[in-house]
Protein backbone atom coordinates (compact mmCIF):
# COMPACT_ATOMS: atom_id res chain seq x y z
CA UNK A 1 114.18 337.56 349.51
CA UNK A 2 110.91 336.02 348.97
CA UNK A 3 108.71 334.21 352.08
CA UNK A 4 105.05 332.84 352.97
CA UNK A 5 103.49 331.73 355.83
CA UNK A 6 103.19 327.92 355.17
CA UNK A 7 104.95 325.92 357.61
CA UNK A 8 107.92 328.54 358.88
CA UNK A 9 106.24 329.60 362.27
CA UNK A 10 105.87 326.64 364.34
CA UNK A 11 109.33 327.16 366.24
CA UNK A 12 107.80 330.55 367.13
CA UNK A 13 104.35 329.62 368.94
CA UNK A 14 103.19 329.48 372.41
CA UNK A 15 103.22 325.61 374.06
CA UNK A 16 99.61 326.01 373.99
CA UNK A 17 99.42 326.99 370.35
CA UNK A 18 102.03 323.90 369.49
CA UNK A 19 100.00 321.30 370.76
CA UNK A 20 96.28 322.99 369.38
CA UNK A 21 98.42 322.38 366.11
CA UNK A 22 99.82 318.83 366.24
CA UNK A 23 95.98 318.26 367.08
CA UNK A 24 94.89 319.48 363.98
CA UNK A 25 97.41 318.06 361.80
CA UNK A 26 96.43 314.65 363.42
CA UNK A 27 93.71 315.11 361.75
CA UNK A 28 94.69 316.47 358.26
CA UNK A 29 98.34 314.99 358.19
CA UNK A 30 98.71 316.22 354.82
CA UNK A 31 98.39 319.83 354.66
CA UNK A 32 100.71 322.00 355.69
CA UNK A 33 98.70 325.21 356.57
CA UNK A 34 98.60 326.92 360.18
CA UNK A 35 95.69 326.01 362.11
CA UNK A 36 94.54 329.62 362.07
CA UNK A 37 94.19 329.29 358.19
CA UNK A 38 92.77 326.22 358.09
CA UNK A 39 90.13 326.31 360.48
CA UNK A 40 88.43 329.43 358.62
CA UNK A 41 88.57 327.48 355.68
CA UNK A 42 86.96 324.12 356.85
CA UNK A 43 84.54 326.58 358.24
CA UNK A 44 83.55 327.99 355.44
CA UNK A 45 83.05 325.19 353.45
CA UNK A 46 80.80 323.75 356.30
CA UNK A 47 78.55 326.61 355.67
CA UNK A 48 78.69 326.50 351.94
CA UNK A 49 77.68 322.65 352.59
CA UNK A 50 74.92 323.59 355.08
CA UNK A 51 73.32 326.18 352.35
CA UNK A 52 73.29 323.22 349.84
CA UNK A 53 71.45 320.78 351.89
CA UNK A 54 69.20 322.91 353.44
CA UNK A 55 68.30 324.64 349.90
CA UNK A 56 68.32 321.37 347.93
CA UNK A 57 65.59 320.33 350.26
CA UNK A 58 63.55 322.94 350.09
CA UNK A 59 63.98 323.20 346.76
CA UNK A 60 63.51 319.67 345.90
CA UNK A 61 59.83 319.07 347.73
CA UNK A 62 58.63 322.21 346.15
CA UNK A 63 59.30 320.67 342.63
CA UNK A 64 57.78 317.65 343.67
CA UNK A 65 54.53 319.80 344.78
CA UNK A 66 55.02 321.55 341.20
CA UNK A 67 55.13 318.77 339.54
CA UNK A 68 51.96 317.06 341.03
CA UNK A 69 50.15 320.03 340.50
CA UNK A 70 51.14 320.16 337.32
CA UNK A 71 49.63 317.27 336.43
CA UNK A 72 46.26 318.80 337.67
CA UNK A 73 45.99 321.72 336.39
CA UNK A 74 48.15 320.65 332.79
CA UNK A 75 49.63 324.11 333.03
CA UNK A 76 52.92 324.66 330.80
CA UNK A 77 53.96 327.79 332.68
CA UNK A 78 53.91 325.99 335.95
CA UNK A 79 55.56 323.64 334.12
CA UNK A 80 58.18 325.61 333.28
CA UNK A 81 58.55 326.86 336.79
CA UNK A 82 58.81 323.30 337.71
CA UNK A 83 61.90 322.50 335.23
CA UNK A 84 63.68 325.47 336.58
CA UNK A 85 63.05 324.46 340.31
CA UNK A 86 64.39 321.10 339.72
CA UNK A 87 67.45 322.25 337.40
CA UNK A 88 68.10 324.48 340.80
CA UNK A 89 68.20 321.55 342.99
CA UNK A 90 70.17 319.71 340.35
CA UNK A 91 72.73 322.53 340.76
CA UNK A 92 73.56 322.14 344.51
CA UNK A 93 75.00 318.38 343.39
CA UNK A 94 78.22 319.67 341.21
CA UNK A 95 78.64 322.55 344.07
CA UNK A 96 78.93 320.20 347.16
CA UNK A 97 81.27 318.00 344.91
CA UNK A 98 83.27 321.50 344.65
CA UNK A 99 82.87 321.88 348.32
CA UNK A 100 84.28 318.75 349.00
CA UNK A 101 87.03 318.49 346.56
CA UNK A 102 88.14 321.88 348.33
CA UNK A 103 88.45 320.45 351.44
CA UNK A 104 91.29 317.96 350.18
CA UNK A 105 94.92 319.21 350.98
CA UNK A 106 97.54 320.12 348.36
CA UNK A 107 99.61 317.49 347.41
CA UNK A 108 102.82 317.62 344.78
CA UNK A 109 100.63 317.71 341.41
CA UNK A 110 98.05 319.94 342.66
CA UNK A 111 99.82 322.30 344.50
CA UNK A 112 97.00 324.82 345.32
CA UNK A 113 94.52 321.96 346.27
CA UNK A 114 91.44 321.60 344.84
CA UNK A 115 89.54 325.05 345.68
CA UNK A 116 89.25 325.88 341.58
CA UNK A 117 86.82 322.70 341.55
CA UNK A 118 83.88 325.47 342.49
CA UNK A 119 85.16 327.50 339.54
CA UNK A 120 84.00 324.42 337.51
CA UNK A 121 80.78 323.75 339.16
CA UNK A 122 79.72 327.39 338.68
CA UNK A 123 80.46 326.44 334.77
CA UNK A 124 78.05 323.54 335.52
CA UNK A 125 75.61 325.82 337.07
CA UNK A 126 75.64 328.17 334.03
CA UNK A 127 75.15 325.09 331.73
CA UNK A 128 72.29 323.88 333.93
CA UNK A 129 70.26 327.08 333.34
CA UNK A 130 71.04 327.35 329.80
CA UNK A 131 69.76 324.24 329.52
CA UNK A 132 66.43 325.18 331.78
CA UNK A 133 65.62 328.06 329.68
CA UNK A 134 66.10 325.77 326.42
CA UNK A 135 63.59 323.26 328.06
CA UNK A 136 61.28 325.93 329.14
CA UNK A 137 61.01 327.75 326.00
CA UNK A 138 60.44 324.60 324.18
CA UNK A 139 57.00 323.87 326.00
CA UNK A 140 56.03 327.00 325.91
CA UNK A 141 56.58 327.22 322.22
CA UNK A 142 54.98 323.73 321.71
CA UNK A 143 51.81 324.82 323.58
CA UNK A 144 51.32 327.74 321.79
CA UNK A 145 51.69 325.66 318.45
CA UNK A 146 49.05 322.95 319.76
CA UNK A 147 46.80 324.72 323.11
CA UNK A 148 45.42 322.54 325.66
CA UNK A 149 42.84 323.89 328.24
CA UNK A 150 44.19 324.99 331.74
CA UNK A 151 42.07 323.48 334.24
CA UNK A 152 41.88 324.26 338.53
CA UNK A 153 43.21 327.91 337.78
CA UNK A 154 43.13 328.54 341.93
CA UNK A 155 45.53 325.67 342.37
CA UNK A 156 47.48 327.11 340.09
CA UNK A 157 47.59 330.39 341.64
CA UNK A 158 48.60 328.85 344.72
CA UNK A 159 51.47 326.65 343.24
CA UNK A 160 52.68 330.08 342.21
CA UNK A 161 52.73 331.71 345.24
CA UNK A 162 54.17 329.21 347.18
CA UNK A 163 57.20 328.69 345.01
CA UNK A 164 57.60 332.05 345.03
CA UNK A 165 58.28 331.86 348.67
CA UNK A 166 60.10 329.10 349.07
CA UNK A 167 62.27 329.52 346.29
CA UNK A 168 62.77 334.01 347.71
CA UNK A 169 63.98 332.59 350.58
CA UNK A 170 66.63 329.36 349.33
CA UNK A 171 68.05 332.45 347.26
CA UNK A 172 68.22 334.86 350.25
CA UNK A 173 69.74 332.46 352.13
CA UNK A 174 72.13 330.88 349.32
CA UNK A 175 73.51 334.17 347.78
CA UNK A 176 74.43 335.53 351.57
CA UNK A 177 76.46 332.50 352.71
CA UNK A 178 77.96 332.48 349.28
CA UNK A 179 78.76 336.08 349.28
CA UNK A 180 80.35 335.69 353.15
CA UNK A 181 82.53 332.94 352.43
CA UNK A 182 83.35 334.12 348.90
CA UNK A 183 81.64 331.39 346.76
CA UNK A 184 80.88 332.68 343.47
CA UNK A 185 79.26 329.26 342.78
CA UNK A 186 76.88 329.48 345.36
CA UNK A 187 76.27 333.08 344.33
CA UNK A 188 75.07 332.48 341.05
CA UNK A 189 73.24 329.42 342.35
CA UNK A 190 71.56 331.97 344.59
CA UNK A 191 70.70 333.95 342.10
CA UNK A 192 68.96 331.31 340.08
CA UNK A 193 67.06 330.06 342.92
CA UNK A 194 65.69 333.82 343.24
CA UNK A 195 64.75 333.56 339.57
CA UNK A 196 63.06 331.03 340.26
CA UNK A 197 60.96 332.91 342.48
CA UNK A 198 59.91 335.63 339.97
CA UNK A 199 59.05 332.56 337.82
CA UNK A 200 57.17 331.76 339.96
CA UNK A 201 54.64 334.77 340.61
CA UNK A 202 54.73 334.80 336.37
CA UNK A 203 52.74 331.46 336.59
CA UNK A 204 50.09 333.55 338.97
CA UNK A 205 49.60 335.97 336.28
CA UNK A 206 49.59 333.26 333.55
CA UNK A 207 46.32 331.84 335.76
CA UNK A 208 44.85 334.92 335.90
CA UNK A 209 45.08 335.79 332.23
CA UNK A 210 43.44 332.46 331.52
CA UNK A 211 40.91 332.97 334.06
CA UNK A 212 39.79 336.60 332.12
CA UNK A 213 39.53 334.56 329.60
CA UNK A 214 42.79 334.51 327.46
CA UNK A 215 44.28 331.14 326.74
CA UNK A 216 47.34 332.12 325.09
CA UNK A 217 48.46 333.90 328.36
CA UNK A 218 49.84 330.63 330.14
CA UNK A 219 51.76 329.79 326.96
CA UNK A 220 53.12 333.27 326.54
CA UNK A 221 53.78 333.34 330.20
CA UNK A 222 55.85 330.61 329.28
CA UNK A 223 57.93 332.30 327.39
CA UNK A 224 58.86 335.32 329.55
CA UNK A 225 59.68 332.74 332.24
CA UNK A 226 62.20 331.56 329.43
CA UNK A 227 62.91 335.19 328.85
CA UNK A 228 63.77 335.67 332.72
CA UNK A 229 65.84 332.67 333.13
CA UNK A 230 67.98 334.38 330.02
CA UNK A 231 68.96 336.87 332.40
CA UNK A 232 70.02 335.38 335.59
CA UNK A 233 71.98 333.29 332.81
CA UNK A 234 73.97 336.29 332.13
CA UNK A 235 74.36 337.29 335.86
CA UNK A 236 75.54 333.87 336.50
CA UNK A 237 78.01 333.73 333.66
CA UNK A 238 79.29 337.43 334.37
CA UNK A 239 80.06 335.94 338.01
CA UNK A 240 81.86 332.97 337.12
CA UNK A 241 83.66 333.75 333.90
CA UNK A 242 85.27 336.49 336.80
CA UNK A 243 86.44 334.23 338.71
CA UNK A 244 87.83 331.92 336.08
CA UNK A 245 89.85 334.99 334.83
CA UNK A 246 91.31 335.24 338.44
CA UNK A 247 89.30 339.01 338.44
CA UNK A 248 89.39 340.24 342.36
CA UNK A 249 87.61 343.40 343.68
CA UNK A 250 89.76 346.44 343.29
CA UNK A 251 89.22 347.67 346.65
CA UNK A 252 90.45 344.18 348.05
CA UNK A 253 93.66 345.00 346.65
CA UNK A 254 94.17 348.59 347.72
CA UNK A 255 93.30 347.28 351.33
CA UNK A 256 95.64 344.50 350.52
CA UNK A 257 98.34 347.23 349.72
CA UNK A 258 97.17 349.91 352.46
CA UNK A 259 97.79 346.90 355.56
CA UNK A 260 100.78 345.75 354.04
CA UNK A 261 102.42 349.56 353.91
CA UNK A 262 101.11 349.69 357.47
CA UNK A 263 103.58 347.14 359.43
CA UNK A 264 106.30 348.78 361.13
CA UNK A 265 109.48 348.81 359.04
CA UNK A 266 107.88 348.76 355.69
CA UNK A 267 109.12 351.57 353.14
CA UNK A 268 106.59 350.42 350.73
CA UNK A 269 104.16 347.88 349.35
CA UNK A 270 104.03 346.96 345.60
CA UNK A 271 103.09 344.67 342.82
CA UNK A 272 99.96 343.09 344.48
CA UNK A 273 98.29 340.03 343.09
CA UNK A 274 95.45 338.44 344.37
CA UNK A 275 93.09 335.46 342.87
CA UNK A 276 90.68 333.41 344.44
CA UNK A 277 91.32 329.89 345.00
CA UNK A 278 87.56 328.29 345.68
CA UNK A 279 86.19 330.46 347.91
CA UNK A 280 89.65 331.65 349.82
CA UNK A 281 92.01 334.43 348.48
CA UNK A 282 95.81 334.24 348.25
CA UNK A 283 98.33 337.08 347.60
CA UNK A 284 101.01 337.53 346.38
CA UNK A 285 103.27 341.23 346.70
CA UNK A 286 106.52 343.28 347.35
CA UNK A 287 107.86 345.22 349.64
CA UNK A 288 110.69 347.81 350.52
CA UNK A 289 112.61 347.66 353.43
CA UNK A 290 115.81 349.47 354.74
CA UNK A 291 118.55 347.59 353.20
CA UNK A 292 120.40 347.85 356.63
CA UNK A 293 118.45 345.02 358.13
CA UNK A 294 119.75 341.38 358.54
CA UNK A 295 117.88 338.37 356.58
CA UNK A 296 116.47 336.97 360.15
CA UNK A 297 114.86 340.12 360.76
CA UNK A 298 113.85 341.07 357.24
CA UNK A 299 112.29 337.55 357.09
CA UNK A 300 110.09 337.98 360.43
CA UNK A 301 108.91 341.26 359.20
CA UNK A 302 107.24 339.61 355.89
CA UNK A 303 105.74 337.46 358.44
CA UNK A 304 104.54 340.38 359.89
CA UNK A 305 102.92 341.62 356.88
CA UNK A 306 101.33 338.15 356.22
CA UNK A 307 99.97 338.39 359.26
CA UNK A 308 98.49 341.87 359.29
CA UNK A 309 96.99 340.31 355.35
CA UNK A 310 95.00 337.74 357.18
CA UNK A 311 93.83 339.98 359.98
CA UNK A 312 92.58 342.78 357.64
CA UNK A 313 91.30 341.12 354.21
CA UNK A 314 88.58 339.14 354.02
CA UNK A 315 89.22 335.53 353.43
CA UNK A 316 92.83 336.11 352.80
CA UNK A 317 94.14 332.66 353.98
CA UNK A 318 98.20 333.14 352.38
CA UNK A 319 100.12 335.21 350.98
CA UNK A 320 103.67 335.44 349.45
CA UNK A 321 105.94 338.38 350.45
CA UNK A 322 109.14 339.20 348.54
CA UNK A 323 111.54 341.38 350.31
CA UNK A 324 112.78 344.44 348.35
CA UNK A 325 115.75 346.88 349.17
CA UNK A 326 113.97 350.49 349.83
CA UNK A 327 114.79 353.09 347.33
CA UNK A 328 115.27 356.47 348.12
CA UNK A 329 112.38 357.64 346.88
CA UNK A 330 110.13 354.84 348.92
CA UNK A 331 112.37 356.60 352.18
CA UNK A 332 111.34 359.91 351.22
CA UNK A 333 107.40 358.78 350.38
CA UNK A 334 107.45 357.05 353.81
CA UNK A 335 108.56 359.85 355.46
CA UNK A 336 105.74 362.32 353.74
CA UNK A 337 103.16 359.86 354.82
CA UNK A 338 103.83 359.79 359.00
């Protein structure tokens, strides 16, 4: 016997919960999802969207700043910095697409919605920084090739600092939300933004090797901004090539298993699979019951399970329960384990 959640509990809620739910499929008369599901999941993606405003913002009128200081002070590691801030403003676009796309209910072709749109951004976000680090390391290259004085070194300095800041606390804030509603998009995002920052302080020591009188040191500063970007690159990749590959936290599934073994009239729990749909998990698992139980009852206790799922794993919003005949040996385990 196999069973989910979607759409086979109405007849079994309160008169207060029945109308809260008519409500909310008024206003999303296409998806068939509980209200306790979905709300958690519109949630979520309302934070995710409030991170990429709030971050592209900020984010956005420091480059600006950058970039008129740049023109000041003609400095190709502030430059640099510059290019990166703006590539990690540019990044929050594809990611509130995702967001949005996420949002949208399943329909017959895409059965699962459209949460894997965020894998796809975080591909974009990869491809963003590649691309950042290619740019950077191009001026920096070029300068060192054919130098050009470095003028208003204090501005510079400044520029630094302040980006630093600013761009510490858009990755502070980015790689939390993202980490609390399970966005590994808005993870790695995060994490560029916080390279960013150490790119930042490098331009500082580019203007004060210039200032003791060494030249080549915003050039070559430069470079090990290009050298720094290389690495968030492979943090961010790491992060979403994972979640393309459907790879979940072992510990999420042993608590997965653990609650599931847990409900009252389970023998055993078995076979768990989990992947990540956008930022929400779904599951999928067996388990044992007596055999002596009718199909009414067997099929409210997988209910049961489902719901003890979404109560104990974090953004778990389904999951599929197949209903197994216990062994003798799951009896005997069961019985070792009270």
């Amino acid at each position: 016997m196999t069973t989910s959640g979607h759409g086979h509990d109405h007849g079994r809620q309160a008169a207060g919960r029945r109308w809260w739910h008519q409500v909310a499929h008024a206003v999303r008369p296409h998806s068939h999802d509980s209200t306790d599901r979905l709300d958690p999941a519109l949630e979520t993606s309302k934070r995710g969207m409030r991170a990429l405003v709030w971050s592209f913002a900020a984010l956005f009128v420091t480059a600006v700043a950058q970039l008129a200081l740049v023109m000041v002070t003609g400095s190709v590691a502030l430059l640099g910095d510059t290019i990166h801030n703006f590539a990690d403003a540019l990044t929050s676009v594809p990611i509130g697409i995702a967001f949005v796309l996420g949002r949208r209910a399943a329909t017959r072709r895409y059965t699962y919605g459209l949460g894997r749109a965020e894998d796809l951004a975080g591909v974009i976000v990869v491809v963003i920084i590649a691309g950042s680090a290619a740019l950077a390391a191009y001026e920096a290259i070029h300068r060192l090739a054919h130098p050009r004085p470095v003028q208003h070194l204090w501005v510079l300095a400044l520029a630094g600092i302040v980006g630093f800041a600013g761009n510490e606390l858009v990755a502070r804030y980015r790689i939390t939300v993202g980490r609390q509603i399970g966005s590994a998009a808005l993870v790695a995002d995060g994490l560029h933004a916080r390279t960013d920052g150490f790119t930042s302080l490098a331009v500082v020591l580019g203007a004060a090797g210039v200032a003791l009188g060494i030249p080549a040191a915003d050039p070559v500063v430069g470079l090990l901004i290009t050298v720094a970007i290389l690495f968030v690159l492979r943090d961010a990749a790491k992060e979403v090539f994972r979640r393309l590959m459907d790879a979940v936290d072992p510990a999420t599934v042993e608590l997965a298993e653990r609650s599931a073994a847990e409900v009252p009239g389970v023998r055993a729990a078995k076979d768990v699979r989990m992947r990540w749909i956008g930022h929400s998990l779904r599951a999928e698992l067996a388990v044992r019951v007596d055999n002596s139980l009718t199909v009414d009852r067997a099929h409210e206790l997988a209910h049961e399970v489902e719901h003890q799922l979404r109560q104990t794993v974090p953004r778990l919003t389904a999951a599929v329960v197949h209903i197994e005949p216990a062994t003798g040996a799951d009896i005997i385990h069961a019985r070792a384990h009270r």
